[in-house]
Structures are given as C-alpha cells and as structure tokens.
PDB file of N, CA and C in Angstrom:
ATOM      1  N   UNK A   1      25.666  71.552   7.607  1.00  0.00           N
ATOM      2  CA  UNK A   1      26.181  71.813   8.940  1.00  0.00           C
ATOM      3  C   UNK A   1      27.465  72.626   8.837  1.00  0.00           C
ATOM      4  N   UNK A   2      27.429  73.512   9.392  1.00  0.00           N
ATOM      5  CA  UNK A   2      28.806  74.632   9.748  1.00  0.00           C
ATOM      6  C   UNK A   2      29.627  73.962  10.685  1.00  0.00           C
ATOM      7  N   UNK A   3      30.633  74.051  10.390  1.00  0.00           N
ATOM      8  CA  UNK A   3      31.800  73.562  11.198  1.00  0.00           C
ATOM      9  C   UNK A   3      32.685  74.763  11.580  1.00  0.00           C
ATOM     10  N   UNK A   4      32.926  75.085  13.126  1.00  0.00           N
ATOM     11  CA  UNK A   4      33.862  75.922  13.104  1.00  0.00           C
ATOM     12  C   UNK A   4      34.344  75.872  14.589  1.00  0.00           C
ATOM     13  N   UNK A   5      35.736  76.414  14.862  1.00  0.00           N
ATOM     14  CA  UNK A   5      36.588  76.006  16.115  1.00  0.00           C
ATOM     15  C   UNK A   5      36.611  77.472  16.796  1.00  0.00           C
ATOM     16  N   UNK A   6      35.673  77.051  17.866  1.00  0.00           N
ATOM     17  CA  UNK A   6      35.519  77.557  19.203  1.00  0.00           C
ATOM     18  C   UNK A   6      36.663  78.010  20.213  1.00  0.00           C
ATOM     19  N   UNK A   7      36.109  78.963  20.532  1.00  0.00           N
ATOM     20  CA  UNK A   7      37.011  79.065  21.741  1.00  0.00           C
ATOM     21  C   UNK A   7      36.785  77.903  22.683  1.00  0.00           C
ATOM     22  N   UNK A   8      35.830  76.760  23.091  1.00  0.00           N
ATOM     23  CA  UNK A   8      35.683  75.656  24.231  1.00  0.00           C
ATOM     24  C   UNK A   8      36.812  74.838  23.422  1.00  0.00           C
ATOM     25  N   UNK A   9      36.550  74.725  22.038  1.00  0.00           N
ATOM     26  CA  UNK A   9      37.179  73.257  21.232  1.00  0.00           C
ATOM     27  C   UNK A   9      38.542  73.266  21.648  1.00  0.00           C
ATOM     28  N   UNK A  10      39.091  75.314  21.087  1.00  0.00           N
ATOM     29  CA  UNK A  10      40.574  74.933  20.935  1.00  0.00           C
ATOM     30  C   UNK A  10      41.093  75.654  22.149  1.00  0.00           C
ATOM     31  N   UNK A  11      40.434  76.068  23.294  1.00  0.00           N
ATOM     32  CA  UNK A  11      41.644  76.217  24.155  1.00  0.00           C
ATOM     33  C   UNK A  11      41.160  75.603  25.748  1.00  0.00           C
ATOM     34  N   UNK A  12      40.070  74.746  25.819  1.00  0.00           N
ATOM     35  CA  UNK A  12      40.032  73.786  26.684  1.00  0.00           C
ATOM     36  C   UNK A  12      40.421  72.723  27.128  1.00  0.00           C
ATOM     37  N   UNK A  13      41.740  72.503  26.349  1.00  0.00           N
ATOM     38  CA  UNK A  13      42.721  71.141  26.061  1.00  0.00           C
ATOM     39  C   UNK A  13      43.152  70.965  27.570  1.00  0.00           C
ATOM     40  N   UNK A  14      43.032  72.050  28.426  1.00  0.00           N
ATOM     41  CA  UNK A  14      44.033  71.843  29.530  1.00  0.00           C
ATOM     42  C   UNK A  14      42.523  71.501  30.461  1.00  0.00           C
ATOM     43  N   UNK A  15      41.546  71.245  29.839  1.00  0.00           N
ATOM     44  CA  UNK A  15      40.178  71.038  30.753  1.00  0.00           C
ATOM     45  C   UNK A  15      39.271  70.405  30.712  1.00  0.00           C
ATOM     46  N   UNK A  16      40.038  68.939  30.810  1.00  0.00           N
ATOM     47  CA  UNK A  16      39.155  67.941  29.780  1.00  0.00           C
ATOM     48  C   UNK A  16      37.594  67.903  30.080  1.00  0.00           C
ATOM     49  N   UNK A  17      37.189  68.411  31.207  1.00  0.00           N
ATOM     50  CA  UNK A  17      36.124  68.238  31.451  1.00  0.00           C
ATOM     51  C   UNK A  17      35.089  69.477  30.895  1.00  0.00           C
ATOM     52  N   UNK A  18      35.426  70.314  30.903  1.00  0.00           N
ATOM     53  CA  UNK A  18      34.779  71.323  29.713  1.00  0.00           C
ATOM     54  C   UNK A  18      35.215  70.906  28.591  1.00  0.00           C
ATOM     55  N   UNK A  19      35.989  70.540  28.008  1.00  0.00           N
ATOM     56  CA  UNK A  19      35.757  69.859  26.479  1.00  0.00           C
ATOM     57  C   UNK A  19      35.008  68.708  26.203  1.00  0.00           C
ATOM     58  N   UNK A  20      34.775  68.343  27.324  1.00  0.00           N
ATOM     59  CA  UNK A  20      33.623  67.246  27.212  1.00  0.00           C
ATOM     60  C   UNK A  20      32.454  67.724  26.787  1.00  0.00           C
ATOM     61  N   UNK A  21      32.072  68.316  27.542  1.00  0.00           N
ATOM     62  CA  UNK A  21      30.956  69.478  27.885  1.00  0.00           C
ATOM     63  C   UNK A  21      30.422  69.858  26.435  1.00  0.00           C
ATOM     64  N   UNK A  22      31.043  70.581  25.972  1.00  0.00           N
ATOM     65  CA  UNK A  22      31.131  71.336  24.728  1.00  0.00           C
ATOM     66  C   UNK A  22      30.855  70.215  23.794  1.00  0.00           C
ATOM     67  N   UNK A  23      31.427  69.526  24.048  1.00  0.00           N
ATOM     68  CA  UNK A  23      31.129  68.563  22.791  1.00  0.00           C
ATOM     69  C   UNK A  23      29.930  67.467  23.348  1.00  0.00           C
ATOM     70  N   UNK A  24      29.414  67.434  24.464  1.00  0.00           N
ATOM     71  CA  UNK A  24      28.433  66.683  24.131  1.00  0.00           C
ATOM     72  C   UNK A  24      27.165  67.840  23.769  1.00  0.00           C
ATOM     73  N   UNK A  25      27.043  69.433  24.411  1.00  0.00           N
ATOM     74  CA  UNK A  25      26.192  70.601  24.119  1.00  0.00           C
ATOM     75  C   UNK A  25      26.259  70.336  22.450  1.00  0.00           C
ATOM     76  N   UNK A  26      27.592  70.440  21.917  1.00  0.00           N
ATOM     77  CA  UNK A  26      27.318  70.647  20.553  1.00  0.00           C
ATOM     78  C   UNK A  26      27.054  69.543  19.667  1.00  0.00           C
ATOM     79  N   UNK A  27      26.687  68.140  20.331  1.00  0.00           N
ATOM     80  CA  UNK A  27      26.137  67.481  19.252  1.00  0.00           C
ATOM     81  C   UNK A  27      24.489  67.553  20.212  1.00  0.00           C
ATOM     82  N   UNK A  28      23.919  68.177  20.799  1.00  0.00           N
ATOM     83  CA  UNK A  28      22.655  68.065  21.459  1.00  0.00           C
ATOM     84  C   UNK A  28      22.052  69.648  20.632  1.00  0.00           C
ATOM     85  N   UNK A  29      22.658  70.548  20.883  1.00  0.00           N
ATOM     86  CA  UNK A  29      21.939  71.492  20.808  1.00  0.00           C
ATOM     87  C   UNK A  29      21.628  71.949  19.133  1.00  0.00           C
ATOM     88  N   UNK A  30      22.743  71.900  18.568  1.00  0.00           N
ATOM     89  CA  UNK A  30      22.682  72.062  16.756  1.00  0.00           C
ATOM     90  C   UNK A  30      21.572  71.187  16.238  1.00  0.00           C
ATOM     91  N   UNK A  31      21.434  69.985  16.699  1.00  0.00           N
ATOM     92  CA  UNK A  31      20.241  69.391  16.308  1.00  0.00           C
ATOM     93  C   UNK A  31      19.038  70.156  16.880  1.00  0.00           C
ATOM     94  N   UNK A  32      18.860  70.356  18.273  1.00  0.00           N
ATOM     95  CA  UNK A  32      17.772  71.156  18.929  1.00  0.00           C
ATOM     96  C   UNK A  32      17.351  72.694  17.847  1.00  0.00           C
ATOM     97  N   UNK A  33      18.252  72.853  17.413  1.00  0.00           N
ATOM     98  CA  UNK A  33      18.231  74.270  16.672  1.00  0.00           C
ATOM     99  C   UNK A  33      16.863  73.873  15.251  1.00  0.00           C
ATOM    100  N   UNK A  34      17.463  73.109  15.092  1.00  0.00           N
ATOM    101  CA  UNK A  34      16.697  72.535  13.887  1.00  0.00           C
ATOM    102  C   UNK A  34      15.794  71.766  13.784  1.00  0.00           C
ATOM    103  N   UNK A  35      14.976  71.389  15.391  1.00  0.00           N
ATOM    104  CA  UNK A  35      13.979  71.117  15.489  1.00  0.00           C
ATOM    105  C   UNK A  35      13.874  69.510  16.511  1.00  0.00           C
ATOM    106  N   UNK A  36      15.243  68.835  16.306  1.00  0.00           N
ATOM    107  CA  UNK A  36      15.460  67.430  16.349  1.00  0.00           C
ATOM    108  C   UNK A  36      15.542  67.517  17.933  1.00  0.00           C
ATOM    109  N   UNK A  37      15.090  67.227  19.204  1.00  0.00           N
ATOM    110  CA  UNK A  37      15.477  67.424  20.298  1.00  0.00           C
ATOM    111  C   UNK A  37      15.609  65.949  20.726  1.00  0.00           C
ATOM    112  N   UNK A  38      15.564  64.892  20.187  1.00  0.00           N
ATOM    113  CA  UNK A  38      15.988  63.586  20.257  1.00  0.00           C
ATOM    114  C   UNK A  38      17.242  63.600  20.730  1.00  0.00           C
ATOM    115  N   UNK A  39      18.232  64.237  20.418  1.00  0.00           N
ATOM    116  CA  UNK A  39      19.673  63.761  21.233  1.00  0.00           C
ATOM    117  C   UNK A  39      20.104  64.490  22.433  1.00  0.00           C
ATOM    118  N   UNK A  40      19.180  65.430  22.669  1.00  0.00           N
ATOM    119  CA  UNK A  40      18.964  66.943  24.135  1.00  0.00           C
ATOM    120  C   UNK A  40      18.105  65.599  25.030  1.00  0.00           C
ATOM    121  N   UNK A  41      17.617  64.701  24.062  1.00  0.00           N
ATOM    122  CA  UNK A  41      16.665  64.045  25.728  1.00  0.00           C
ATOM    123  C   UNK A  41      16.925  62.694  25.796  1.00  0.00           C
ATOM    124  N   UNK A  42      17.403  62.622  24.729  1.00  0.00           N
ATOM    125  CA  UNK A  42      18.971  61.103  25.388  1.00  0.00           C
ATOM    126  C   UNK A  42      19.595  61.511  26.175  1.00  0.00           C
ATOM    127  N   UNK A  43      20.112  62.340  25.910  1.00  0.00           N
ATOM    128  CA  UNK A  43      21.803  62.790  26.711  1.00  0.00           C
ATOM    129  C   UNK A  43      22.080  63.955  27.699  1.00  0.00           C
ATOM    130  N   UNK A  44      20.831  64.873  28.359  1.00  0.00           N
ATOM    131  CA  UNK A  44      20.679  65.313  29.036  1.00  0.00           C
ATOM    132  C   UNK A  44      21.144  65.120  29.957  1.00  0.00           C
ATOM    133  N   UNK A  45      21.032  64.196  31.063  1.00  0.00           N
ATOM    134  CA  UNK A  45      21.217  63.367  32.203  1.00  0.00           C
ATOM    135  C   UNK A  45      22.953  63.393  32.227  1.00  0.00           C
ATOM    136  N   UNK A  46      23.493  62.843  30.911  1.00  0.00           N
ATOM    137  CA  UNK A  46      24.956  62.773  30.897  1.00  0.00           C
ATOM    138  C   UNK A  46      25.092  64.428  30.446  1.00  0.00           C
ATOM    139  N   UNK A  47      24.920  65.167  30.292  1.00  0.00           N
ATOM    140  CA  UNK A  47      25.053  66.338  30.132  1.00  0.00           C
ATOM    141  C   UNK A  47      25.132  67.114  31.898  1.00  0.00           C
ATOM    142  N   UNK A  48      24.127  66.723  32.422  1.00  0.00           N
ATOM    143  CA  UNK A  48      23.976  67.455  33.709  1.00  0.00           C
ATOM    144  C   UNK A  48      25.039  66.829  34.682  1.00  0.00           C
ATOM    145  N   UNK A  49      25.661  65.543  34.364  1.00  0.00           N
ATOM    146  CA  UNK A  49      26.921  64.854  35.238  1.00  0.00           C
ATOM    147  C   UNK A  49      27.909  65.426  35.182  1.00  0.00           C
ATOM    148  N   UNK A  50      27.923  65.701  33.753  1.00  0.00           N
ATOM    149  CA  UNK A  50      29.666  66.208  33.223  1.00  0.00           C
ATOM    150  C   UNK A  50      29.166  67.882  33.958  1.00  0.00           C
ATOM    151  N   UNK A  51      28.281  68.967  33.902  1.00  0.00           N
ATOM    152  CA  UNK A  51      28.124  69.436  34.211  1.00  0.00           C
ATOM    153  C   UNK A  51      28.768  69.840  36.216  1.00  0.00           C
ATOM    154  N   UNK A  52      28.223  68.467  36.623  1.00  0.00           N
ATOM    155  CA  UNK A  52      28.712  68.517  37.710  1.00  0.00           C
ATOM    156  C   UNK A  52      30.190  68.292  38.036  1.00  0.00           C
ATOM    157  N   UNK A  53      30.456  67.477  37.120  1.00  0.00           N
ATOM    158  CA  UNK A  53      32.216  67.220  37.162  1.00  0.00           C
ATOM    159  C   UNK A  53      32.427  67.908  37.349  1.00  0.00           C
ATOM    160  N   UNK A  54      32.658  68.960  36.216  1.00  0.00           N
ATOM    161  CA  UNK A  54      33.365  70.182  36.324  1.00  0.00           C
ATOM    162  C   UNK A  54      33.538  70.923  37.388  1.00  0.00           C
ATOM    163  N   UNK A  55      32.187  70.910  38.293  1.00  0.00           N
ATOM    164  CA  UNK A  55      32.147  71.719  39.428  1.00  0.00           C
ATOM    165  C   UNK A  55      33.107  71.396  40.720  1.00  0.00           C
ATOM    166  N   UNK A  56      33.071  70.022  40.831  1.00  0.00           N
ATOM    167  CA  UNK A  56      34.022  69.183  41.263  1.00  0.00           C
ATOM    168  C   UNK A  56      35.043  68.757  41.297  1.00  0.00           C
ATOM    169  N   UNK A  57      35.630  69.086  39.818  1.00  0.00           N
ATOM    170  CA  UNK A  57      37.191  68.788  39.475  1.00  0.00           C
ATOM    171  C   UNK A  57      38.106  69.634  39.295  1.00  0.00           C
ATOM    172  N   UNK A  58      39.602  69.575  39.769  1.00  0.00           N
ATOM    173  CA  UNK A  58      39.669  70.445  39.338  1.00  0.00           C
ATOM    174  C   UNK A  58      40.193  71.705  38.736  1.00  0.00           C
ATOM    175  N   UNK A  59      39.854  72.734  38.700  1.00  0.00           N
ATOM    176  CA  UNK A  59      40.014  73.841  37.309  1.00  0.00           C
ATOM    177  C   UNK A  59      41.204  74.551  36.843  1.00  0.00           C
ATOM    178  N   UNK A  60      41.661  74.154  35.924  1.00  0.00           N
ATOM    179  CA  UNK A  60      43.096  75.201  35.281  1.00  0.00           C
ATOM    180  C   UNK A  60      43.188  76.297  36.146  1.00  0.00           C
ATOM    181  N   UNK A  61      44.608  76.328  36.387  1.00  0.00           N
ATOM    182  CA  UNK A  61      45.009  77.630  37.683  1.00  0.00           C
ATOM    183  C   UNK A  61      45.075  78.876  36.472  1.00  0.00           C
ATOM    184  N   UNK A  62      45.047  79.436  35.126  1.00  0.00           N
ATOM    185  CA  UNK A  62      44.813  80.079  34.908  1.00  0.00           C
ATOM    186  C   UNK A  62      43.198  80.647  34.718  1.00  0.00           C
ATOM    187  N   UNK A  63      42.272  79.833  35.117  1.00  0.00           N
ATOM    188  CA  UNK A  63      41.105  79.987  34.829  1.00  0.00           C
ATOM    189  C   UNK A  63      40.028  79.820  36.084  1.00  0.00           C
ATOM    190  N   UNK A  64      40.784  80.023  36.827  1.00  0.00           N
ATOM    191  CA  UNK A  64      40.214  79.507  38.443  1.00  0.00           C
ATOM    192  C   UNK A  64      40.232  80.530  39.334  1.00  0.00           C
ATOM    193  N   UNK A  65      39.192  81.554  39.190  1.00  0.00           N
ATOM    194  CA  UNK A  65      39.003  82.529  40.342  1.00  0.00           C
ATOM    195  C   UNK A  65      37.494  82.777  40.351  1.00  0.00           C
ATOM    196  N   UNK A  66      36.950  83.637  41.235  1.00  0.00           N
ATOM    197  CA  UNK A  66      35.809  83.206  41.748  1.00  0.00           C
ATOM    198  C   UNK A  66      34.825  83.327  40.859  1.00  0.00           C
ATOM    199  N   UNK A  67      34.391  84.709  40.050  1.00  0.00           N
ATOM    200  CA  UNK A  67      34.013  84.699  38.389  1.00  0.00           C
ATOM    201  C   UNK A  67      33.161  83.291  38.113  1.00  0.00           C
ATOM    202  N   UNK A  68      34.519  82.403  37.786  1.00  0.00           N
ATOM    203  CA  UNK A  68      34.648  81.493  36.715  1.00  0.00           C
ATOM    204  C   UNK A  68      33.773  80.501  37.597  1.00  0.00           C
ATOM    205  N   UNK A  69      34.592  80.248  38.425  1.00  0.00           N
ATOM    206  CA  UNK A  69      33.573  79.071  39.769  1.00  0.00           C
ATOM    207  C   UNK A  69      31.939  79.298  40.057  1.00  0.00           C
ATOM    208  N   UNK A  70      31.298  80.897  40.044  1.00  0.00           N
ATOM    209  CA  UNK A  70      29.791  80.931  40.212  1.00  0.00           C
ATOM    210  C   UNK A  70      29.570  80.808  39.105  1.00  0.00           C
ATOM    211  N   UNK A  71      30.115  81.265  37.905  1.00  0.00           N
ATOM    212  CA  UNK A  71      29.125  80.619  36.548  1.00  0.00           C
ATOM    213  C   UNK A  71      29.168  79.123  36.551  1.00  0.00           C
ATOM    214  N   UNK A  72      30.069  78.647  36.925  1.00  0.00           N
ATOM    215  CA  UNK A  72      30.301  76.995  36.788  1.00  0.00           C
ATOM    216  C   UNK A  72      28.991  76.210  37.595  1.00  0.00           C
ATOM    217  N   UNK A  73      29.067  76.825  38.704  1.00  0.00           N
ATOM    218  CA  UNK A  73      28.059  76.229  39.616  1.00  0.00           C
ATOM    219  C   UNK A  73      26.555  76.749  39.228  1.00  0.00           C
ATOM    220  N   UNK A  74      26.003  77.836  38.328  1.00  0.00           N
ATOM    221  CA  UNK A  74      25.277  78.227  37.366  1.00  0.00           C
ATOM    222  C   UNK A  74      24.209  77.270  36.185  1.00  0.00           C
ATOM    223  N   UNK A  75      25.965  76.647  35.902  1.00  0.00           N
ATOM    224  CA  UNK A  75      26.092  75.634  34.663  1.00  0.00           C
ATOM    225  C   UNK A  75      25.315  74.647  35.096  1.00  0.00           C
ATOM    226  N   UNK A  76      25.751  73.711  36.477  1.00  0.00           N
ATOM    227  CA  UNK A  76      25.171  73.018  36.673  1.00  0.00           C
ATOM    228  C   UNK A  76      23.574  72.980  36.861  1.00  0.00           C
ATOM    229  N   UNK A  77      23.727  74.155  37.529  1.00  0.00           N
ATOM    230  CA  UNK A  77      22.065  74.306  38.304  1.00  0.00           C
ATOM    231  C   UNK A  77      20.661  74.497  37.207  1.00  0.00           C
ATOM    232  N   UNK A  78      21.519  75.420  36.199  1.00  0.00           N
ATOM    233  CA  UNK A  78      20.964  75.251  34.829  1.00  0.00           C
ATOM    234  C   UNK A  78      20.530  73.877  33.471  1.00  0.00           C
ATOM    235  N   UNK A  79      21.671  73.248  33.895  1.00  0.00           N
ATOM    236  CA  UNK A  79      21.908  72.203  32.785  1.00  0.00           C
ATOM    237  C   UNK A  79      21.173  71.154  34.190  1.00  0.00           C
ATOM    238  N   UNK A  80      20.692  71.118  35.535  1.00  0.00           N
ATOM    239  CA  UNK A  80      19.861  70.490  35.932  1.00  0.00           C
ATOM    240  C   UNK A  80      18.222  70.265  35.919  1.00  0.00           C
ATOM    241  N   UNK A  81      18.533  71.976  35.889  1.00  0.00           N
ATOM    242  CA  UNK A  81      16.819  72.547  35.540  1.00  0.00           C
ATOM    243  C   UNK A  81      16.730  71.821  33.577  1.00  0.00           C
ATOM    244  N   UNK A  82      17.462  71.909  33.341  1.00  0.00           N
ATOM    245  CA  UNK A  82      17.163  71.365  31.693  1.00  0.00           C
ATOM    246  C   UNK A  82      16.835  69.802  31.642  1.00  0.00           C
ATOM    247  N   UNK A  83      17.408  68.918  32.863  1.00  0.00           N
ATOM    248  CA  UNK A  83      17.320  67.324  32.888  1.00  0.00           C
ATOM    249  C   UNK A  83      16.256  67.345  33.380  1.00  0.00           C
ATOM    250  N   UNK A  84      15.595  68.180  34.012  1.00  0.00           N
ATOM    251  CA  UNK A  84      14.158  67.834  35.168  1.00  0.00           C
ATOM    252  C   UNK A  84      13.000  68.177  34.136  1.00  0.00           C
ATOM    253  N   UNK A  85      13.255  68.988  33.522  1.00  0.00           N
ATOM    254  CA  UNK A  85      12.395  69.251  32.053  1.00  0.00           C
ATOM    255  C   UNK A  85      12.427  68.353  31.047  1.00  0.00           C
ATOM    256  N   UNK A  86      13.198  67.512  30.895  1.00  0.00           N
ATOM    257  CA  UNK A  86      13.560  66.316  30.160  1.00  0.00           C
ATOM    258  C   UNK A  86      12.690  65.176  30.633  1.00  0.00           C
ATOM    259  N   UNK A  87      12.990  64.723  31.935  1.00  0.00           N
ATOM    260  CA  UNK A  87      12.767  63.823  32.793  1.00  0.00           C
ATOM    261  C   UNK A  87      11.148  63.974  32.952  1.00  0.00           C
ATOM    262  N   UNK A  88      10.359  65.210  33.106  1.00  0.00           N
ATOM    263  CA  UNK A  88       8.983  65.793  33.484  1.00  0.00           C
ATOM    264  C   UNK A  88       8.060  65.282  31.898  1.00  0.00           C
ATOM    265  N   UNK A  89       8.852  65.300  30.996  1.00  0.00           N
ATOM    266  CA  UNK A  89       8.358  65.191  29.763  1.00  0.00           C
ATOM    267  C   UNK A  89       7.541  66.267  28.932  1.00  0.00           C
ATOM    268  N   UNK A  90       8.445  68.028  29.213  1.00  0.00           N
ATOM    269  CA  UNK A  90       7.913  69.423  29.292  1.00  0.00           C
ATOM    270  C   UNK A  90       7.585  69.655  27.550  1.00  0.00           C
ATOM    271  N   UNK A  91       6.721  70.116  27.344  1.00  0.00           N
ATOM    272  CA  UNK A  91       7.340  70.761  25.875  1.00  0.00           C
ATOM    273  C   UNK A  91       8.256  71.167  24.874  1.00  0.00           C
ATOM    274  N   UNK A  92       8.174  70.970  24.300  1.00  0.00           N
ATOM    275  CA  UNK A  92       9.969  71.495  23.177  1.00  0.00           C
ATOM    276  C   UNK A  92      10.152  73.023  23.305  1.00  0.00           C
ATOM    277  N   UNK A  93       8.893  73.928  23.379  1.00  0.00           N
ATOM    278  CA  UNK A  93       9.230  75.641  23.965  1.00  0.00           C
ATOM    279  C   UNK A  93      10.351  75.113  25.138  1.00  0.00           C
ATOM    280  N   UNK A  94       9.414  74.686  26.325  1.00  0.00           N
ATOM    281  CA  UNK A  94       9.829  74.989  27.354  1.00  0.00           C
ATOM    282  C   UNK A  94      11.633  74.202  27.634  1.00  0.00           C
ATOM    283  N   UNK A  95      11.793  73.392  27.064  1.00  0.00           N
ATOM    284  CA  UNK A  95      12.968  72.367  26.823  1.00  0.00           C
ATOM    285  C   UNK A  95      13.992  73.045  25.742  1.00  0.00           C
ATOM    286  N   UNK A  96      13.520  73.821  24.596  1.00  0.00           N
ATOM    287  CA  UNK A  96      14.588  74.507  23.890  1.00  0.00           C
ATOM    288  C   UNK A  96      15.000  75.782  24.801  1.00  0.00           C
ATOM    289  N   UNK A  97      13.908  76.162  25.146  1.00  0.00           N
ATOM    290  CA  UNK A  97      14.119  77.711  25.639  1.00  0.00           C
ATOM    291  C   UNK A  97      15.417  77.414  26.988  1.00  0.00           C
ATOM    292  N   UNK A  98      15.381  76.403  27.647  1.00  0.00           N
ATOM    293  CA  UNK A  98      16.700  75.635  28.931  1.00  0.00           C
ATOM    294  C   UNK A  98      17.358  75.641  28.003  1.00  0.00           C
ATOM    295  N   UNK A  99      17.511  74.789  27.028  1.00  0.00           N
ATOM    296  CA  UNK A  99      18.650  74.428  26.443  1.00  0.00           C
ATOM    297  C   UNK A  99      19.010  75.724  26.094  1.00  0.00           C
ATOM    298  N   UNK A 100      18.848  76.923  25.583  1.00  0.00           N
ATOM    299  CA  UNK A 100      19.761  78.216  25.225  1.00  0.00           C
ATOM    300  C   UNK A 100      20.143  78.565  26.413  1.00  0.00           C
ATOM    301  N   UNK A 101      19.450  78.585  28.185  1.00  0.00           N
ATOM    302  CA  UNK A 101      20.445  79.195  28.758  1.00  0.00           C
ATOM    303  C   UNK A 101      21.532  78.278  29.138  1.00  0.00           C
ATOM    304  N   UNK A 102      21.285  77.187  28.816  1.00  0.00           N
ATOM    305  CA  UNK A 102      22.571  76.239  29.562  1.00  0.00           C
ATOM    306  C   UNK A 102      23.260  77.022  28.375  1.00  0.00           C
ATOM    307  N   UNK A 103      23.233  76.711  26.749  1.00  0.00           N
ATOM    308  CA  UNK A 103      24.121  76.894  26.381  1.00  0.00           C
ATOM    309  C   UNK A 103      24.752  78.747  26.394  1.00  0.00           C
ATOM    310  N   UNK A 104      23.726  79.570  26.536  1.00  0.00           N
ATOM    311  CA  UNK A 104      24.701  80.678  26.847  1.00  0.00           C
ATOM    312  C   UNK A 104      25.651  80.361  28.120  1.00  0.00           C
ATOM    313  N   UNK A 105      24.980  80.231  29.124  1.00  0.00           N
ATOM    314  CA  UNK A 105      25.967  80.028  30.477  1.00  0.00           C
ATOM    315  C   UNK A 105      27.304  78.989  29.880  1.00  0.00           C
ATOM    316  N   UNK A 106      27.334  78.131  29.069  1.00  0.00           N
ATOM    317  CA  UNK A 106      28.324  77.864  28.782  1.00  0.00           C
ATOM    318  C   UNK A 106      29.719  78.722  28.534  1.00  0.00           C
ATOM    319  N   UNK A 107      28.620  79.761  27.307  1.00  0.00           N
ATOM    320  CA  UNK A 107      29.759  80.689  26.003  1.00  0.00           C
ATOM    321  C   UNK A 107      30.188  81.376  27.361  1.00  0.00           C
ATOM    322  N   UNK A 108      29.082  82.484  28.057  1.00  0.00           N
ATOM    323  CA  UNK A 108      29.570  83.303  29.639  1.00  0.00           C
ATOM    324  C   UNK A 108      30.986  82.356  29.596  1.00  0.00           C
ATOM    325  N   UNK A 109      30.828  81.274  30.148  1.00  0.00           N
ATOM    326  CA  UNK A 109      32.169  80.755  30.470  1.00  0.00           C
ATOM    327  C   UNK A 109      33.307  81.159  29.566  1.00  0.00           C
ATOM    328  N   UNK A 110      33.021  80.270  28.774  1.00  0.00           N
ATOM    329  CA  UNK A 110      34.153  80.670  27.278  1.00  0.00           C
ATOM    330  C   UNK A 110      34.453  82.097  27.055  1.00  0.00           C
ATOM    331  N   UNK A 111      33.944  82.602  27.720  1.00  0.00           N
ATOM    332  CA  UNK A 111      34.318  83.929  27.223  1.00  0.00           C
ATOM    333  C   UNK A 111      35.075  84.657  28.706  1.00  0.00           C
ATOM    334  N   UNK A 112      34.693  84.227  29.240  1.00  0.00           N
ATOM    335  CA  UNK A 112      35.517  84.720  30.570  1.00  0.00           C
ATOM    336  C   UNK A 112      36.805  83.894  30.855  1.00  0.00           C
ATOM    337  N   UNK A 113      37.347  82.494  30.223  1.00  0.00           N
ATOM    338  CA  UNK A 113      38.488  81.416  29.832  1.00  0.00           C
ATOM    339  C   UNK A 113      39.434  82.560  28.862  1.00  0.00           C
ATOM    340  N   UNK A 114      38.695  83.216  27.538  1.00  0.00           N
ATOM    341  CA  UNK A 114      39.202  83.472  26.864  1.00  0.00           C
ATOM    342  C   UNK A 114      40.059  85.078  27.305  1.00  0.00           C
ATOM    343  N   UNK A 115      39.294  85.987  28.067  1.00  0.00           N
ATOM    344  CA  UNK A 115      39.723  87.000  28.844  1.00  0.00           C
ATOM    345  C   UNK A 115      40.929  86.613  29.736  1.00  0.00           C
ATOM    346  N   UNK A 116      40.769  85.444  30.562  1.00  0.00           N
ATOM    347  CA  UNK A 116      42.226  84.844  30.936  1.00  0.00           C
ATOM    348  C   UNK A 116      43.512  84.401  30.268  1.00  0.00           C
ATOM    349  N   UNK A 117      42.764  84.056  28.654  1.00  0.00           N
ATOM    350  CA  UNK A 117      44.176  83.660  28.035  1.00  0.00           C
ATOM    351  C   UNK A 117      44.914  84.769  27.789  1.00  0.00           C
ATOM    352  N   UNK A 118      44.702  85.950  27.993  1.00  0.00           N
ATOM    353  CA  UNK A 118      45.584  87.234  27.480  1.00  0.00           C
ATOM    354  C   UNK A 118      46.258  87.752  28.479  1.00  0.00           C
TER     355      UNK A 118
END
C-alpha cells in the first residue's frame, strides 16, 4: 500500500467534514481498486451522510463560492447514486464504475480548495 499526503489530508484541517470524507473514500475505495468492495458496501450509507454534511455545514470562507458549493451538492447526489447501487445489490462494474465518479468529484473539489489556497 502507497501512502501519500493529499491535498484533502493536509489542507482540509479547517474542514473537518471533508476530512472525514476523504478518509472514509480512502479506506473504501483503495480496497475497491483491488478488487475488495467489502468496505464500499459497509460504509457507503455513512459515506453518503458525511457527504451530505458537508452540504449542510458550514464551508471555510476561503473556499466558499459558488464553484465549490455545485460540486459539493454533485458530491452528494453522486455518492447517493453510489448508496442506491449498494443498497439495489448492482454489480461490482456497475458499483466500481460510481465509486470513481464520486471519487473524481471529490479530487474536482480538492483541486478547486487547492486553487484557493494561493
């Protein structure tokens, strides 16, 4: 396993609720990568909550303009469509293939956080 510090890890400190996020994606999806989707369909459900938090809580005033808010609300709608595929009992195609856009729509984020830190 590769270990390495993210832009979510190290500059979401001021956002606890995206560092949540991130860290429950990254112990769900690295396994998903490798075949294991056992912890994507435990923890889905708590994935799609914190998802909603975020949408709800709320967001660092450097990171809070409108941008950032439709991918957020994205996140959710995405990382919901991924619990209903969970919940339906869909295939691992159709269940990995969600799980990459939740997790791109994540990085989108991270990467538009990181354009603000400058």
């Amino acid at each position: 396993m590769i270990t390495a510090t993210s832009f979510g890890q190290a500059k979401f400190n001021d956002w606890p609720e995206m560092r949540t996020f991130n860290s429950i994606l990254a112990e769900t999806f690295h396994p998903a990568e490798e075949g294991d989707l056992k912890p994507i369909k435990s923890r889905s459900h708590e994935l799609f909550q914190n998802a909603k938090l975020i949408n709800i809580s709320p967001m660092p005033e450097k990171y809070d303009n409108e941008a950032v808010r439709k991918m957020v609300k994205k996140l959710v709608k995405e990382t919901d469509k991924l619990n209903a595929l969970i919940v339906r009992d869909e295939q691992s195609t159709a269940v990995m293939k969600q799980l990459n856009v939740v997790h791109d729509t994540y990085h989108e984020i991270a990467g538009m956080c990181k354009k603000e830190e400058k």
